[in-house]
N, C-alpha and C. Protein backbone atom coordinates (compact mmCIF):
# COMPACT_ATOMS: atom_id res chain seq x y z
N UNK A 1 -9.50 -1.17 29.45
CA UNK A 1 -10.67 -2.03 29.53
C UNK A 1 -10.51 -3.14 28.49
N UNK A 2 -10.32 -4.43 28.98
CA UNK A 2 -10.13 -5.35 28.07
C UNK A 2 -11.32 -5.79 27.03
N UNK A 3 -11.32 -6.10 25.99
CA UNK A 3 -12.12 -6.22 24.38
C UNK A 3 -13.14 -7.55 24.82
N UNK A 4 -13.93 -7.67 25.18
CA UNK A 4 -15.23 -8.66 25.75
C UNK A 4 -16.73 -8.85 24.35
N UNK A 5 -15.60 -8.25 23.49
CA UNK A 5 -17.22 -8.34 22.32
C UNK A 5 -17.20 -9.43 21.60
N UNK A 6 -18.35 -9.52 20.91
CA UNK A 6 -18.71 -11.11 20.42
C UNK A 6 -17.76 -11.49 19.57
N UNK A 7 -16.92 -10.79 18.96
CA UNK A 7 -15.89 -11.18 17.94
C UNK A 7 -14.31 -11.70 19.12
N UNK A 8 -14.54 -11.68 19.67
CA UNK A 8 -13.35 -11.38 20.95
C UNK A 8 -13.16 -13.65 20.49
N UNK A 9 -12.16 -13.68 20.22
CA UNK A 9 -12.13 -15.47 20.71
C UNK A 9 -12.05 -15.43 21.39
N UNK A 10 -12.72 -16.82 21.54
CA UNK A 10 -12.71 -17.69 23.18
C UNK A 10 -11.68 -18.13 24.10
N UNK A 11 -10.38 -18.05 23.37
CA UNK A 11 -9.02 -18.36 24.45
C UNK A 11 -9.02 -17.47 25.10
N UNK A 12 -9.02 -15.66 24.06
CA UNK A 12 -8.90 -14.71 25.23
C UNK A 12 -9.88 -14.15 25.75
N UNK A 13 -11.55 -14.88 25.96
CA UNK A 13 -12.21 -14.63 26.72
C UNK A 13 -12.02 -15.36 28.25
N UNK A 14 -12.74 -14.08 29.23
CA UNK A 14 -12.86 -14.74 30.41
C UNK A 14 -13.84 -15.75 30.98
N UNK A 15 -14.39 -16.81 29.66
CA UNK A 15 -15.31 -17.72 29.53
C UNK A 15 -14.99 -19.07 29.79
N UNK A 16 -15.85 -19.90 30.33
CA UNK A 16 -15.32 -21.49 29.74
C UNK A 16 -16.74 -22.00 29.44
N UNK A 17 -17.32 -21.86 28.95
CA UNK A 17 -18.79 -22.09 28.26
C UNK A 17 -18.64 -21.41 26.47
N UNK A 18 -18.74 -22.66 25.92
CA UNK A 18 -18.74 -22.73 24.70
C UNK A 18 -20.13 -22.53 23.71
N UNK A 19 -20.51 -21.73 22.75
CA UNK A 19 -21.54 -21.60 22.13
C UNK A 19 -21.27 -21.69 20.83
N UNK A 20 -22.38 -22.42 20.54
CA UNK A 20 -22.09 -23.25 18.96
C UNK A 20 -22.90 -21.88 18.05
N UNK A 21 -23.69 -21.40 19.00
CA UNK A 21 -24.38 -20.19 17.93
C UNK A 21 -23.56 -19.09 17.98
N UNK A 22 -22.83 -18.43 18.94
CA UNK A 22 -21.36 -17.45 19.09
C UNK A 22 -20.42 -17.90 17.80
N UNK A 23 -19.77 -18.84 18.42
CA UNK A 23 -19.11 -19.33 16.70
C UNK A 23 -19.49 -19.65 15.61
N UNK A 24 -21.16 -19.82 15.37
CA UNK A 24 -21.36 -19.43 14.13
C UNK A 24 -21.24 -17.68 13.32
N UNK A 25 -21.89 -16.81 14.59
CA UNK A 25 -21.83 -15.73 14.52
C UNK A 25 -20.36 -15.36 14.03
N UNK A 26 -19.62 -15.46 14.69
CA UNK A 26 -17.89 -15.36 14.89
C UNK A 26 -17.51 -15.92 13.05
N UNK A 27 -17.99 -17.42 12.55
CA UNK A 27 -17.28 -17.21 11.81
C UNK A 27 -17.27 -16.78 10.04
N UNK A 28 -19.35 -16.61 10.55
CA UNK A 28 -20.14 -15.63 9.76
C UNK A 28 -19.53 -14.06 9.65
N UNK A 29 -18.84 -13.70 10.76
CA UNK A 29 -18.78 -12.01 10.26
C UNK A 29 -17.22 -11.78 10.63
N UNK A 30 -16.73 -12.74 10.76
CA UNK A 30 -15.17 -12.67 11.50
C UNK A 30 -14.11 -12.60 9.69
N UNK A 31 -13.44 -11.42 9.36
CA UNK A 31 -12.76 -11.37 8.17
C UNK A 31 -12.40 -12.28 8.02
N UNK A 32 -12.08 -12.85 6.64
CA UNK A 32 -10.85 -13.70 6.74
C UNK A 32 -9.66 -13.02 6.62
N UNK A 33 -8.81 -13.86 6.52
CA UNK A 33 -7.13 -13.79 6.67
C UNK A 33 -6.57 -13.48 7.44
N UNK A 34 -7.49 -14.40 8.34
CA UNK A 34 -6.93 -13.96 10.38
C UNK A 34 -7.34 -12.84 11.21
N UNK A 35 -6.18 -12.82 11.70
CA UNK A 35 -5.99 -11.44 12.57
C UNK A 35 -5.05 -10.51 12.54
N UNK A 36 -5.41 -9.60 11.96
CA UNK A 36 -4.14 -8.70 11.22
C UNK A 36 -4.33 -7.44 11.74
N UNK A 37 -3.38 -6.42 12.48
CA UNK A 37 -3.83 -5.58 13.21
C UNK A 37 -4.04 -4.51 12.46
N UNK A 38 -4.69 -3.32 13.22
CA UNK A 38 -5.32 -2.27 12.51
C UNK A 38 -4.12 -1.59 11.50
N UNK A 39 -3.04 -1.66 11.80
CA UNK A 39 -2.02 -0.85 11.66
C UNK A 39 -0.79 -1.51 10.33
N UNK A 40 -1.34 -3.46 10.49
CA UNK A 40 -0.85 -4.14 9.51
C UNK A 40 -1.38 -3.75 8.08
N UNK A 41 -3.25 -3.74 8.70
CA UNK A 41 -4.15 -3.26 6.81
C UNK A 41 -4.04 -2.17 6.44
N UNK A 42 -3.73 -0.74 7.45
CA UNK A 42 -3.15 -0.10 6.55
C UNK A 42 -1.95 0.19 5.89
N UNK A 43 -0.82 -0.47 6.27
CA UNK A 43 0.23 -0.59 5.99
C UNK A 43 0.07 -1.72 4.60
N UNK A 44 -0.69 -2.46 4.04
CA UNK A 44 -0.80 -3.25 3.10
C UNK A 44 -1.76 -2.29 1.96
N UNK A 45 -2.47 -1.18 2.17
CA UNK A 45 -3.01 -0.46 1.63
C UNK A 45 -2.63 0.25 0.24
N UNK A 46 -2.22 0.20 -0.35
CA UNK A 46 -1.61 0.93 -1.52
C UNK A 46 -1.80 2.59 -1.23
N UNK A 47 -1.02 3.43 -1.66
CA UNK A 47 -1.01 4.75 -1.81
C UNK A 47 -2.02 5.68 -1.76
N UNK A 48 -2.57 4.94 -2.93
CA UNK A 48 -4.03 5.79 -3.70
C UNK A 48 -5.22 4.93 -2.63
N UNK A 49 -5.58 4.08 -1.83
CA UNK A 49 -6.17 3.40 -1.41
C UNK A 49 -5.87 4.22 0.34
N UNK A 50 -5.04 4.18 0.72
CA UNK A 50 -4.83 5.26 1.94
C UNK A 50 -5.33 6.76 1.69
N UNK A 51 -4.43 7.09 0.82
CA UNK A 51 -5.65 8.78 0.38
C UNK A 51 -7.07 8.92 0.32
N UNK A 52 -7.51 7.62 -0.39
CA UNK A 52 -9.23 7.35 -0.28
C UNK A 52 -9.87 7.58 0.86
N UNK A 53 -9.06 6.32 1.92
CA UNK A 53 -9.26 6.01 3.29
C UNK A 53 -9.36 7.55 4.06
N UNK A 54 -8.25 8.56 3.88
CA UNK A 54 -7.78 9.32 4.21
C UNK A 54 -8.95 10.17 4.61
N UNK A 55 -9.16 10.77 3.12
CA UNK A 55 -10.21 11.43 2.63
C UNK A 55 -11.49 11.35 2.86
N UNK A 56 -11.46 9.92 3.21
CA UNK A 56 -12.94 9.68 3.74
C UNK A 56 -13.26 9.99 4.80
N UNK A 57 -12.30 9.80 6.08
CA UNK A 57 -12.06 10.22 7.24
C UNK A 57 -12.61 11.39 7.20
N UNK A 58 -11.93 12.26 7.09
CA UNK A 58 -11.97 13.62 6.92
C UNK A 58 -13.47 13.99 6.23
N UNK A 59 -13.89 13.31 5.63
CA UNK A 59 -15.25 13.89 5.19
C UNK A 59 -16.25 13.39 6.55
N UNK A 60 -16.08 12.10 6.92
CA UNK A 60 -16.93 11.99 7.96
C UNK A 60 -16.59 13.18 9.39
N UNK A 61 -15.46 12.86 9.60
CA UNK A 61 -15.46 14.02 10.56
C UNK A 61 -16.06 15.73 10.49
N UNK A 62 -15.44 15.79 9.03
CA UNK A 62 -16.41 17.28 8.50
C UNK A 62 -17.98 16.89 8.83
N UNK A 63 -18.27 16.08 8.57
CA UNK A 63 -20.15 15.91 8.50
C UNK A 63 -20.43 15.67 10.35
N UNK A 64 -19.38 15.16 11.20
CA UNK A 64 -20.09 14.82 12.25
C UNK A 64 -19.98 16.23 13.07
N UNK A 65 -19.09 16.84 12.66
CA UNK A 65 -18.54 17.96 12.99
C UNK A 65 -20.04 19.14 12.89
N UNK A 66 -20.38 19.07 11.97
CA UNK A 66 -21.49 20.22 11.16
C UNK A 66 -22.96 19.18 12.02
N UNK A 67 -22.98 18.46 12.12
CA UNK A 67 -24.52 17.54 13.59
C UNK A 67 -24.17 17.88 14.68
N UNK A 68 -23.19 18.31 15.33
CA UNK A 68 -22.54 18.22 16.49
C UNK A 68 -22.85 20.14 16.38
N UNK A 69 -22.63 20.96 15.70
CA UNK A 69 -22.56 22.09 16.13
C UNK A 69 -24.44 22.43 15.62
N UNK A 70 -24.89 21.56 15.30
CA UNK A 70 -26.80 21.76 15.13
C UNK A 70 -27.34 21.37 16.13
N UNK A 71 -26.40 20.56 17.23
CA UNK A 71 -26.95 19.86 17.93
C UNK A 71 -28.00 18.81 17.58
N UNK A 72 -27.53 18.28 16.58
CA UNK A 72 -27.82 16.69 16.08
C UNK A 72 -27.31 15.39 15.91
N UNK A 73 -27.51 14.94 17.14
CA UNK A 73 -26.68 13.94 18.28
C UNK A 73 -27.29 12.59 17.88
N UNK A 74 -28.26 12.63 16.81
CA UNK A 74 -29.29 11.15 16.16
C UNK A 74 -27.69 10.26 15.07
N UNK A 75 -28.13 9.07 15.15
CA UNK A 75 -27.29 8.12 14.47
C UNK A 75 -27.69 8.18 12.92
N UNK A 76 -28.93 8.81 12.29
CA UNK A 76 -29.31 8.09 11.30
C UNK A 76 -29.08 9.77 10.44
């Protein structure tokens, strides 16, 4: 399923209608330093900065893990 969300640019949207408030949005929340794939930032990550990452993972999954067996399926 191809990526259609508001961050998506406009070349590789299936659009030709331009919005001046989209690209404000876009370049209000759009990172800088391009477009760097998921797999580039962690590879630029330092050691101790991946273990963090790591670790954090793993704690969220522990916690969604322990809502999921209460049957507490709420976002908040």
């Amino acid at each position: 399923m191809p990526d259609t969300g508001l961050m998506q640019p406009m070349a590789e949207r299936n659009t030709t209608q331009r919005s001046e408030m989209l690209d404000a949005f876009r370049d209000a929340l759009a990172p800088l330093g391009g477009s760097q794939t998921l797999e580039d930032k962690l590879q630029a990550l330092t050691s101790s900065q991946r273990d963090m990452l790591l670790s954090t993972a793993k704690m969220v999954r522990m916690a969604m893990a322990g809502r999921v067996a209460t049957g507490d399926y709420s976002m908040g």
